[in-house]
C-alpha atoms as a PDB file:
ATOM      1  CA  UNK A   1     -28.049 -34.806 -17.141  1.00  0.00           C
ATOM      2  CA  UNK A   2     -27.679 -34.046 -13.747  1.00  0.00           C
ATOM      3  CA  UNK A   3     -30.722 -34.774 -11.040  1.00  0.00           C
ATOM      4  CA  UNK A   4     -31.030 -31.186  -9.981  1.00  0.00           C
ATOM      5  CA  UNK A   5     -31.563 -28.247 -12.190  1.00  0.00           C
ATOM      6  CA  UNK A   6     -29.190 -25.684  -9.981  1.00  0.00           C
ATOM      7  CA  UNK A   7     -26.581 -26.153  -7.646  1.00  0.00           C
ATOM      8  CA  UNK A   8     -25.361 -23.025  -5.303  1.00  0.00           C
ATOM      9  CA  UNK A   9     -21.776 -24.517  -3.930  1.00  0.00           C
ATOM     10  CA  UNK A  10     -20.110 -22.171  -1.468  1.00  0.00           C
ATOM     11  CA  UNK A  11     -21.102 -18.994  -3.521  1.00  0.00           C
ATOM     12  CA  UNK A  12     -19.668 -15.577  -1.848  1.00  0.00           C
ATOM     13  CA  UNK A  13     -19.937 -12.538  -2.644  1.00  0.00           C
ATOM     14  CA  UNK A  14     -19.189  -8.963  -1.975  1.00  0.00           C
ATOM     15  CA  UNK A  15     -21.079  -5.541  -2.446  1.00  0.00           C
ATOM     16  CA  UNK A  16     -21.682  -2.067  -1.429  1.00  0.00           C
ATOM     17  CA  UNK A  17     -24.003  -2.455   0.940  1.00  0.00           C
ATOM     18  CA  UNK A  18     -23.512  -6.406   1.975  1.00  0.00           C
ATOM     19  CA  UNK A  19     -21.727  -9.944   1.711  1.00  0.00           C
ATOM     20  CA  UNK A  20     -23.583 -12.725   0.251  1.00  0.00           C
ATOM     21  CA  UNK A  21     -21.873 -15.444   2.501  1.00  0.00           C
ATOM     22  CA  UNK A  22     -21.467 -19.223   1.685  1.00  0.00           C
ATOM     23  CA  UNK A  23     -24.482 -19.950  -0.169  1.00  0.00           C
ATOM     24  CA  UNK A  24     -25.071 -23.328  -0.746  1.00  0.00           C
ATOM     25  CA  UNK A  25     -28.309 -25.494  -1.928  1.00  0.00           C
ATOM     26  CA  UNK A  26     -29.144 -27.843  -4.156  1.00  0.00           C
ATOM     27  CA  UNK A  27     -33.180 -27.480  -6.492  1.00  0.00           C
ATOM     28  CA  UNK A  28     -34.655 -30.984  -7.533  1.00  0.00           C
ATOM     29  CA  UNK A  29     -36.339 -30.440 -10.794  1.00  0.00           C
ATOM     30  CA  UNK A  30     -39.741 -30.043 -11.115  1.00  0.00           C
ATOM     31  CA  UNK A  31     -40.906 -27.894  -8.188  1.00  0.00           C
ATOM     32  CA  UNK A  32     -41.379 -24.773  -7.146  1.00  0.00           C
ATOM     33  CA  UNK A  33     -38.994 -22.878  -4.618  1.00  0.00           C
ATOM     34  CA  UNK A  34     -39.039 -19.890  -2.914  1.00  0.00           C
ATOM     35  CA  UNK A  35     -36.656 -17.202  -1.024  1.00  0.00           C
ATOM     36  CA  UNK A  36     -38.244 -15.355   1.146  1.00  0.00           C
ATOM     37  CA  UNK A  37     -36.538 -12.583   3.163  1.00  0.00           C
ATOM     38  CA  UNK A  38     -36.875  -8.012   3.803  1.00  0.00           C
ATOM     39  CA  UNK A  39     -35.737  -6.220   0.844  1.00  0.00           C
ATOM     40  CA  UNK A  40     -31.984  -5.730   1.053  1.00  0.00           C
ATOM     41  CA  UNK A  41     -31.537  -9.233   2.042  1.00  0.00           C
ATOM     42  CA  UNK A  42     -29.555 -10.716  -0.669  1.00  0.00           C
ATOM     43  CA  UNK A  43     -32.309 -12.590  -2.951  1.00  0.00           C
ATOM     44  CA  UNK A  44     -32.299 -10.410  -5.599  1.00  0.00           C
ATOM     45  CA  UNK A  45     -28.378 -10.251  -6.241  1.00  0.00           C
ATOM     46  CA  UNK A  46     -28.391 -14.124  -5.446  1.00  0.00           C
ATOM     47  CA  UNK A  47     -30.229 -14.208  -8.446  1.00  0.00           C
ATOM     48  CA  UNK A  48     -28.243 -11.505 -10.730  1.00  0.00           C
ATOM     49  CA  UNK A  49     -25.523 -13.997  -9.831  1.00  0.00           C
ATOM     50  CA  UNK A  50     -26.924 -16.323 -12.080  1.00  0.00           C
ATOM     51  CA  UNK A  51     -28.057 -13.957 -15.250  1.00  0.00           C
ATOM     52  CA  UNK A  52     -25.040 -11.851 -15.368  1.00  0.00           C
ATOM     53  CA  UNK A  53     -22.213 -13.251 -18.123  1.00  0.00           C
ATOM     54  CA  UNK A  54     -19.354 -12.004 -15.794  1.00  0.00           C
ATOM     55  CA  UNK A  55     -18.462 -14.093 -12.327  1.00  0.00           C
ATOM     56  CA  UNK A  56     -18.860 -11.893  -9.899  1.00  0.00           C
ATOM     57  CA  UNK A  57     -18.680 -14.545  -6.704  1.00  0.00           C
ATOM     58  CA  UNK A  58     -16.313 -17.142  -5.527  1.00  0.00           C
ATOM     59  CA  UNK A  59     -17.701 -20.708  -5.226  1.00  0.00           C
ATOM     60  CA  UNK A  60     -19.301 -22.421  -8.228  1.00  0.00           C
ATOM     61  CA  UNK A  61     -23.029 -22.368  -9.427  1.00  0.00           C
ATOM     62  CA  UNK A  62     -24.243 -25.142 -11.933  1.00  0.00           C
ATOM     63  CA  UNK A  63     -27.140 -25.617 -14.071  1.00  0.00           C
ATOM     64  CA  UNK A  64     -27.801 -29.153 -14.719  1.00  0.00           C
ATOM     65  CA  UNK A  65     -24.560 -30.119 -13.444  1.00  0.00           C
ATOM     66  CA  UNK A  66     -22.646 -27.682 -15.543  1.00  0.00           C
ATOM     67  CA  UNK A  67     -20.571 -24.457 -14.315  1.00  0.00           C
ATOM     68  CA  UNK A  68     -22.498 -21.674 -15.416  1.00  0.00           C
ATOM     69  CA  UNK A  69     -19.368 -19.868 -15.664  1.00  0.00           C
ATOM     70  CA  UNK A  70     -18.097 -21.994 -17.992  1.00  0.00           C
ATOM     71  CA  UNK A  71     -20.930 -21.405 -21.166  1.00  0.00           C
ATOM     72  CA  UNK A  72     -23.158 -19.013 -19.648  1.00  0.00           C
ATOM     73  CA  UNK A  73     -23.990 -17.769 -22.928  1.00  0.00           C
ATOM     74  CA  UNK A  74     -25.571 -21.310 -23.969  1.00  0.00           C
ATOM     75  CA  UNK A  75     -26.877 -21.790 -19.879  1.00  0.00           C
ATOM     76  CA  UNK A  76     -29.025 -18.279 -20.490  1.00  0.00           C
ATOM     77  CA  UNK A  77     -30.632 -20.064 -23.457  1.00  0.00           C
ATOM     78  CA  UNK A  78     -32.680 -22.586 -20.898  1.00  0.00           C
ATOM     79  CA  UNK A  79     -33.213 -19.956 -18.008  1.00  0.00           C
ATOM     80  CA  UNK A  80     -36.403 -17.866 -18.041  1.00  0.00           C
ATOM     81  CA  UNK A  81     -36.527 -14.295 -15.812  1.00  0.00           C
ATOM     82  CA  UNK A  82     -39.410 -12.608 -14.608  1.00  0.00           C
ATOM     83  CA  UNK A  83     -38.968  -9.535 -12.546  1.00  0.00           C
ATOM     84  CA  UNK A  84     -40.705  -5.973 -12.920  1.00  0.00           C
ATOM     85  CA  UNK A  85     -36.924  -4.786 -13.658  1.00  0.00           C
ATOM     86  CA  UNK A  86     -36.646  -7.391 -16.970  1.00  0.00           C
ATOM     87  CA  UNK A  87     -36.070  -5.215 -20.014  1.00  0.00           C
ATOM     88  CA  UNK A  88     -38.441  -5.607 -23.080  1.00  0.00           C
ATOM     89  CA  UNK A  89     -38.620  -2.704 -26.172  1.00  0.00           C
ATOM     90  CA  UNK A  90     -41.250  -0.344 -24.477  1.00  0.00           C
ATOM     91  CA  UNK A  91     -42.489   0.793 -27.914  1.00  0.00           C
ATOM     92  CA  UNK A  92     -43.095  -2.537 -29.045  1.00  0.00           C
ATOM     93  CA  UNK A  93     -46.122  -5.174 -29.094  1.00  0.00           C
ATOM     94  CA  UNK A  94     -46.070  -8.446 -27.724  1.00  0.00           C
ATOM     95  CA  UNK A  95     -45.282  -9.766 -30.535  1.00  0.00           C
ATOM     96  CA  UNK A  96     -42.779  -7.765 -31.898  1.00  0.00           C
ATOM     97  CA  UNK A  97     -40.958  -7.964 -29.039  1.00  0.00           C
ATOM     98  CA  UNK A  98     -41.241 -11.530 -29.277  1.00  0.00           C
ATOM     99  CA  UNK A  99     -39.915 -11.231 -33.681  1.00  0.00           C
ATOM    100  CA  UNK A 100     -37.283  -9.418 -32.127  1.00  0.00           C
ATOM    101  CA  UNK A 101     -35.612 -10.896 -29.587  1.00  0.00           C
ATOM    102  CA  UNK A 102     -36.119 -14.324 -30.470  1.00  0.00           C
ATOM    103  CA  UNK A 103     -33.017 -14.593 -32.862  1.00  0.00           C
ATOM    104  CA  UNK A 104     -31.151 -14.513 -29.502  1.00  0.00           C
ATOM    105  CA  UNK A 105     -32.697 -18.297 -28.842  1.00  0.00           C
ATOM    106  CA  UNK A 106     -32.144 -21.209 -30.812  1.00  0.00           C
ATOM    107  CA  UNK A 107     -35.230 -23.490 -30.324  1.00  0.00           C
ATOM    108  CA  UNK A 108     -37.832 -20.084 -29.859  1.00  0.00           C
ATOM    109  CA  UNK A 109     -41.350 -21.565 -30.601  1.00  0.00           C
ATOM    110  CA  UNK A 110     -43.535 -18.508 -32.446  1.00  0.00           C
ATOM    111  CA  UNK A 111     -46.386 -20.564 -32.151  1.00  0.00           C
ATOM    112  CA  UNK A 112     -45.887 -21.453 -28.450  1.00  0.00           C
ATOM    113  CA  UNK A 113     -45.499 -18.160 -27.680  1.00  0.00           C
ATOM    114  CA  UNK A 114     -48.548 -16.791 -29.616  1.00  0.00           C
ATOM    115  CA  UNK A 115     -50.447 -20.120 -27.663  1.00  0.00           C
ATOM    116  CA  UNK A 116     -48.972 -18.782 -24.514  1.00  0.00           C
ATOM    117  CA  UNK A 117     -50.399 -15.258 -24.734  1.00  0.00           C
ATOM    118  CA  UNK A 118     -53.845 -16.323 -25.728  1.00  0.00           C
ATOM    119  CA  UNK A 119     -54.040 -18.877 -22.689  1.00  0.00           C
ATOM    120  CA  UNK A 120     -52.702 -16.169 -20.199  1.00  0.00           C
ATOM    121  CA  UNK A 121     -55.211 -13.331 -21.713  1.00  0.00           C
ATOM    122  CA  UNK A 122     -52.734 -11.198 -22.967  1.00  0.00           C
ATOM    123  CA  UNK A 123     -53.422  -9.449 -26.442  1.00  0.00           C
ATOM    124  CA  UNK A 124     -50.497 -10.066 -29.279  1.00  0.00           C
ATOM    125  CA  UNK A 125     -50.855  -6.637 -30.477  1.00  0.00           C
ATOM    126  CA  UNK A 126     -50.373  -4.635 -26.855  1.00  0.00           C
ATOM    127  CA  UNK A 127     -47.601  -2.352 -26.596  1.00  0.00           C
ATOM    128  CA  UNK A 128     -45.459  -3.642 -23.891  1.00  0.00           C
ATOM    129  CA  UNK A 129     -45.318  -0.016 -21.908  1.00  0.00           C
ATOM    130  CA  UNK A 130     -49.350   0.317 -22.378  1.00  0.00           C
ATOM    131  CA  UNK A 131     -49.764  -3.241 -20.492  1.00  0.00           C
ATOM    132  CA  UNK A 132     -50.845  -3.736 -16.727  1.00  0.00           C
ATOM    133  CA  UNK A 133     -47.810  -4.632 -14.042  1.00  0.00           C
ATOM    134  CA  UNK A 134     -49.822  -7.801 -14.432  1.00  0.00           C
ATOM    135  CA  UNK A 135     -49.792  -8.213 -18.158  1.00  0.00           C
ATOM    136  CA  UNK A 136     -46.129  -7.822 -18.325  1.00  0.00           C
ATOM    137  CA  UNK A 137     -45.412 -10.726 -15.758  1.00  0.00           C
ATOM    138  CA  UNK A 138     -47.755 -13.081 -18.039  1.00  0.00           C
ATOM    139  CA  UNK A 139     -46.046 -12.040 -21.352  1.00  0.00           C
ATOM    140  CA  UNK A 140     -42.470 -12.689 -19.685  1.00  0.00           C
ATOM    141  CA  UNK A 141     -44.062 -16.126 -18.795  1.00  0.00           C
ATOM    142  CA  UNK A 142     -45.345 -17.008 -22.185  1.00  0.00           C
ATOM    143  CA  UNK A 143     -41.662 -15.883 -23.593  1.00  0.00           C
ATOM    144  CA  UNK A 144     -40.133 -17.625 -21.060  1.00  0.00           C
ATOM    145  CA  UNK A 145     -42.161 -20.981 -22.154  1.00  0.00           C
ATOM    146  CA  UNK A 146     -41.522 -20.056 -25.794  1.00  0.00           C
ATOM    147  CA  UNK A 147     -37.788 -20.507 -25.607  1.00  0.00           C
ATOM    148  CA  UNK A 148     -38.126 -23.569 -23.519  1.00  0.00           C
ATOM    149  CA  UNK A 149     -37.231 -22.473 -20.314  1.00  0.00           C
ATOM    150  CA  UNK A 150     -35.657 -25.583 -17.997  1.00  0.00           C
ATOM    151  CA  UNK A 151     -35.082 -23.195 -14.936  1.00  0.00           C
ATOM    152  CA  UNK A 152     -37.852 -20.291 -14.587  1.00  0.00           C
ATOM    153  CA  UNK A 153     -36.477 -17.599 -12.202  1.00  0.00           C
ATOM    154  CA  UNK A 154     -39.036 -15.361 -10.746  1.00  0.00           C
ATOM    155  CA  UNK A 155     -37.433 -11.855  -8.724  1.00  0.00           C
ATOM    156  CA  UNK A 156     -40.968 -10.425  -6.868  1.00  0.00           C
ATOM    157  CA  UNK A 157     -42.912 -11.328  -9.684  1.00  0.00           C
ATOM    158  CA  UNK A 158     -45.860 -11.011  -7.244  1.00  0.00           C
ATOM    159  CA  UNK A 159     -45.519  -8.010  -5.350  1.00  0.00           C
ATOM    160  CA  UNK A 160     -47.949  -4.941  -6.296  1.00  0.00           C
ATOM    161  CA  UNK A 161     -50.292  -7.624  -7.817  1.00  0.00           C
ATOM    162  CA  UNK A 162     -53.900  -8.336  -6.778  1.00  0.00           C
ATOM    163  CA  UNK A 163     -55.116 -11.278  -4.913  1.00  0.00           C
ATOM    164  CA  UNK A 164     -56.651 -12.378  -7.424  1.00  0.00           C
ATOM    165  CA  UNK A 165     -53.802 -12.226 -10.079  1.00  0.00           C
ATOM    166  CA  UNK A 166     -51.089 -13.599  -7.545  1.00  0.00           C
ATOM    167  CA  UNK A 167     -53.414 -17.074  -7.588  1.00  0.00           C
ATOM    168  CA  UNK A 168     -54.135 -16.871 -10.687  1.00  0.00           C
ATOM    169  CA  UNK A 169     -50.332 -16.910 -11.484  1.00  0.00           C
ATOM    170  CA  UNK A 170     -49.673 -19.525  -9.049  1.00  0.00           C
ATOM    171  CA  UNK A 171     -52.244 -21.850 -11.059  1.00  0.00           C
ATOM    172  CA  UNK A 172     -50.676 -21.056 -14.159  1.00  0.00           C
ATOM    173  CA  UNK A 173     -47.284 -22.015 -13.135  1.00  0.00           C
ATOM    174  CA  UNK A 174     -48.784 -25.552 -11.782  1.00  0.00           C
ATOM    175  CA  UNK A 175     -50.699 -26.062 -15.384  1.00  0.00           C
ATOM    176  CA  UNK A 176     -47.402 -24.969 -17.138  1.00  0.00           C
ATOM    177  CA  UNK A 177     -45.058 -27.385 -15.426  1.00  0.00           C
ATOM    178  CA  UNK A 178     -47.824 -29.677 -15.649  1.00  0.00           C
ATOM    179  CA  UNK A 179     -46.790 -29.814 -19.226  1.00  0.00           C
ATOM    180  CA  UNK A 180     -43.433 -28.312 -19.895  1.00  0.00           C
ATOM    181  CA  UNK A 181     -39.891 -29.425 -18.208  1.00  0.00           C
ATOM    182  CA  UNK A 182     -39.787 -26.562 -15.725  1.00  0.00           C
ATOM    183  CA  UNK A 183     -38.098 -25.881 -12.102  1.00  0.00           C
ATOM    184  CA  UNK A 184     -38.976 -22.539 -10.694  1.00  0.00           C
ATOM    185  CA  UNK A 185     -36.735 -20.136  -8.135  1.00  0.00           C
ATOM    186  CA  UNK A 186     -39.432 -17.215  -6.796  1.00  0.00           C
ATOM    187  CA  UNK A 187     -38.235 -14.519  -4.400  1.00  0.00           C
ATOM    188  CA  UNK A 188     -41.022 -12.547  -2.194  1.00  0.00           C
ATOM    189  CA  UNK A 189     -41.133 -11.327   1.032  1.00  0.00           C
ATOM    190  CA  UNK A 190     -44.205 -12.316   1.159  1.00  0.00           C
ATOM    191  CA  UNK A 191     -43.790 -15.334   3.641  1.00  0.00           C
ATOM    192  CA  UNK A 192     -47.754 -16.184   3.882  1.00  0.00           C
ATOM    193  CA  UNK A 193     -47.916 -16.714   0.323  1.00  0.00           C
ATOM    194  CA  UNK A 194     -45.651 -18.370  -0.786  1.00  0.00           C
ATOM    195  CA  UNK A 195     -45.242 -20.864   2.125  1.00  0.00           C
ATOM    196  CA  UNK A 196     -49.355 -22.023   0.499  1.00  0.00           C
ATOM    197  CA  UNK A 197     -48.220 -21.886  -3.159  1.00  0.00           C
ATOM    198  CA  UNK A 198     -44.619 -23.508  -3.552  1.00  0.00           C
ATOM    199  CA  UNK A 199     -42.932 -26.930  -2.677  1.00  0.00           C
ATOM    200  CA  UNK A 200     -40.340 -25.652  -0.852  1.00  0.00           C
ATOM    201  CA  UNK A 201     -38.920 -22.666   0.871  1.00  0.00           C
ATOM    202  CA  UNK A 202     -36.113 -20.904   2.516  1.00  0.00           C
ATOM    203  CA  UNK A 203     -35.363 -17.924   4.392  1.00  0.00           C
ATOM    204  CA  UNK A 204     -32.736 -15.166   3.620  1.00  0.00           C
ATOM    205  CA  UNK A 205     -31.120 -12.441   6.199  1.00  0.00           C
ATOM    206  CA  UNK A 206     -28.247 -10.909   6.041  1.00  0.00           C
ATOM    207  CA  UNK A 207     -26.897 -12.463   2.758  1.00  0.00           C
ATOM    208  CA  UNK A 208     -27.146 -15.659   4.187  1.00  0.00           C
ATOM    209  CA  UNK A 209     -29.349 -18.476   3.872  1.00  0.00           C
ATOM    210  CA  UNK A 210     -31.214 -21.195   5.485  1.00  0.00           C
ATOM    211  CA  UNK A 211     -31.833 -24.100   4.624  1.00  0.00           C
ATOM    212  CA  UNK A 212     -35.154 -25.645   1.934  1.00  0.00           C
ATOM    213  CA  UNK A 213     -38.133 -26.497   4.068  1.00  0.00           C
ATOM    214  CA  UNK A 214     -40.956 -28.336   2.904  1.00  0.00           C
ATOM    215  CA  UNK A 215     -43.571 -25.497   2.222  1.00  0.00           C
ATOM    216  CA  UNK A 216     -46.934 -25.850   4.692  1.00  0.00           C
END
């Protein structure tokens, strides 16, 4: 298995409204990184590069060392997303959202998950539309867990949310890497906070971006 969890080499891309020009990094496992940068700048489609099934981008991008491109499919299985846009059954609790989408994942733990919600606070039997903004981000966390997430992406998981909440979440990411195999990719613009809460971060304008800086 390869040292770093995901690989960005010369990744470019073209859209409506911008380029996303020769992205390239490389994410130790194990930490927590962060893109910061104005909405519009290219983190969030950075990011749908890796979820969607069709290659939209030249360049490669690999997850443990393998071409996502190649098995995506099989890739997905090990990459968690949390984002206010990440579709759930509206209508349904928790936990049957949890009966029902977990046939899509091999190795989904039911009792991890259930474990999950009761450490974040979040009641097994809420309807998923009914819950808080900040609900929803813990119950994508504890599903995220439950299928055994290696690579955790996060798309402005914190925006909208409390102070209290956004530190809060930050300490529950530490305590669940703390015991789970788990790299994590945030995007904010939000510099402040996330340059006292992650390991590393980098800045992205324009569809391109900088280099990984030790966070402060």
């Amino acid at each position: 298995m390869s040292e770093y969890c995901l690989e960005f080499q010369n990744v470019n891309g073209k859209n409506r409204w911008f380029n996303l020009r020769d992205v390239s990094f490389k994410l130790e496992r194990g930490f927590i990184y962060a893109i910061a940068g104005e909405n519009g700048a290219g983190k969030t489609t950075l990011m749908q590069y890796i979820l969607r099934a069709f290659k939209r981008y030249t360049g490669s991008i690999l997850f443990e060392g393998e071409d996502i491109a190649d098995k995506h499919s099989d890739v997905m299985a090990y990459i968690g997303f949390v984002s206010e846009d990440n579709q759930f059954l509206p209508d349904r609790s928790a936990l049957q959202n949890a009966k029902s989408l977990s046939c899509f994942y091999d190795d989904f733990d039911m009792e991890l998950y259930k474990k999950m919600l009761d450490k974040l606070g979040v009641k097994a039997g809420s309807t998923y539309h009914k819950m808080s903004r900040g609900e929803k981000i813990k119950m994508q966390l504890a599903f995220a867990i439950a299928h055994k997430s290696r690579l955790l992406l996060m798309d402005e998981a914190t925006a909208g949310l409390d102070p209290v909440f956004r530190i809060e979440l930050f300490k529950t990411l530490r305590e669940m890497m703390a015991e789970e195999d788990i790299t994590v990719l945030m995007t904010s613009h939000n510099m402040s906070e996330i340059e006292k809460n992650t390991d590393y971060t980098a800045v992205m304008k324009d569809g391109r971006l900088g280099e990984f800086h030790e966070s402060v």
